[in-house]
Protein backbone atom coordinates (compact mmCIF):
# COMPACT_ATOMS: atom_id res chain seq x y z
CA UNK A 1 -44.41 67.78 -10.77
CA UNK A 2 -46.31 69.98 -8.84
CA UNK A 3 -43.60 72.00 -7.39
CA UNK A 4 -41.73 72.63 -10.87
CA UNK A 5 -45.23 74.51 -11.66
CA UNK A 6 -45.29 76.51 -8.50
CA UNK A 7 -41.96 77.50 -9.27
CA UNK A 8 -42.74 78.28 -13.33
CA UNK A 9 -39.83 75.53 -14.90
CA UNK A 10 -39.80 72.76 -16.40
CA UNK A 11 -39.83 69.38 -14.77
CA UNK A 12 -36.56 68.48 -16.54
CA UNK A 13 -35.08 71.35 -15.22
CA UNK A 14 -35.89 71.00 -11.55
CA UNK A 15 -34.52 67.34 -11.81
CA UNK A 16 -30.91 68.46 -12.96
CA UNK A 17 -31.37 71.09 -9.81
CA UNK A 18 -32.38 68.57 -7.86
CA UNK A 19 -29.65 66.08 -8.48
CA UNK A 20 -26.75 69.06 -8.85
CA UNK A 21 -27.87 69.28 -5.14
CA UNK A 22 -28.17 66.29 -3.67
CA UNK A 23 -31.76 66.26 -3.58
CA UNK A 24 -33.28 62.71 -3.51
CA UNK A 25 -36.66 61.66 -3.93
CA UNK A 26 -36.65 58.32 -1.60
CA UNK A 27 -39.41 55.49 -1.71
CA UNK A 28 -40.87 55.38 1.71
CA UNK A 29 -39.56 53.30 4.42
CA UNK A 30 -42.06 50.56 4.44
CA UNK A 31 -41.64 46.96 5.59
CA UNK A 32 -43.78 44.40 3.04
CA UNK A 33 -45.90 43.00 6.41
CA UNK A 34 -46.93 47.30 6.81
CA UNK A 35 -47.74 47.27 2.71
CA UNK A 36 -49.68 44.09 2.63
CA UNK A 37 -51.52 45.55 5.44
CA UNK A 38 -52.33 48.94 3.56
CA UNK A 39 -52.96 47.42 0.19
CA UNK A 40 -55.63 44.56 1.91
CA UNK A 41 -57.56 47.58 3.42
CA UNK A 42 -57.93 49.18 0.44
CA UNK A 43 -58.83 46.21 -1.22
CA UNK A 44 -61.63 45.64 1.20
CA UNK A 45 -63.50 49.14 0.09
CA UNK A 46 -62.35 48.53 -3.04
CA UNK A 47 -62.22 44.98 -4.76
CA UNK A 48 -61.94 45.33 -8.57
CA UNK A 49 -59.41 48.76 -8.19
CA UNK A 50 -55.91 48.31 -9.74
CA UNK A 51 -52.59 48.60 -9.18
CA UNK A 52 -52.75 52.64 -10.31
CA UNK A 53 -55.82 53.13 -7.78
CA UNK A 54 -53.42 51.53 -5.27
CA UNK A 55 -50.71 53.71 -5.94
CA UNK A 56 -52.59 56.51 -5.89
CA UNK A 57 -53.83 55.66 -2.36
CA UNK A 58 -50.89 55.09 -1.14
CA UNK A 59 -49.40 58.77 -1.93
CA UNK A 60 -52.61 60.23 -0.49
CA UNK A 61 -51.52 58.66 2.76
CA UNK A 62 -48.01 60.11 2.07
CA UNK A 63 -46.46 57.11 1.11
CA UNK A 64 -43.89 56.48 -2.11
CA UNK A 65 -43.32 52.88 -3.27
CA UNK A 66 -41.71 51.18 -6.26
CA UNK A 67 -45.00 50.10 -8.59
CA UNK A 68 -43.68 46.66 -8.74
């Protein structure tokens, strides 16, 4: 986690904060139709990529989702 390094703890230890807190990490609110679309684009400037190359273009557009 990127913000337990900026902050100089362990991830572990910014989870229990996290969760003492009520701080949730939510998967984004995506309908499948707006995920199909996403995932075909990619696809189309990128046949043979995988699911992680998926997932990774999805959270440089800001989005969270479940891998499966």
């Amino acid at each position: 986690m990127e913000l337990a390094k900026t902050l100089g703890v362990h991830r572990n230890t910014l989870r229990l904060y996290m969760k003492h807190h009520g701080v949730e990490r939510k998967y984004s609110d995506l309908t499948n139709t707006d995920l199909d679309l996403l995932i075909k684009e990619f696809k189309k400037k990128r046949p043979d990529s995988g699911i992680r190359y998926i997932v990774g273009y999805l959270c440089r557009h800001g989005l969270r989702v479940q891998h499966r």
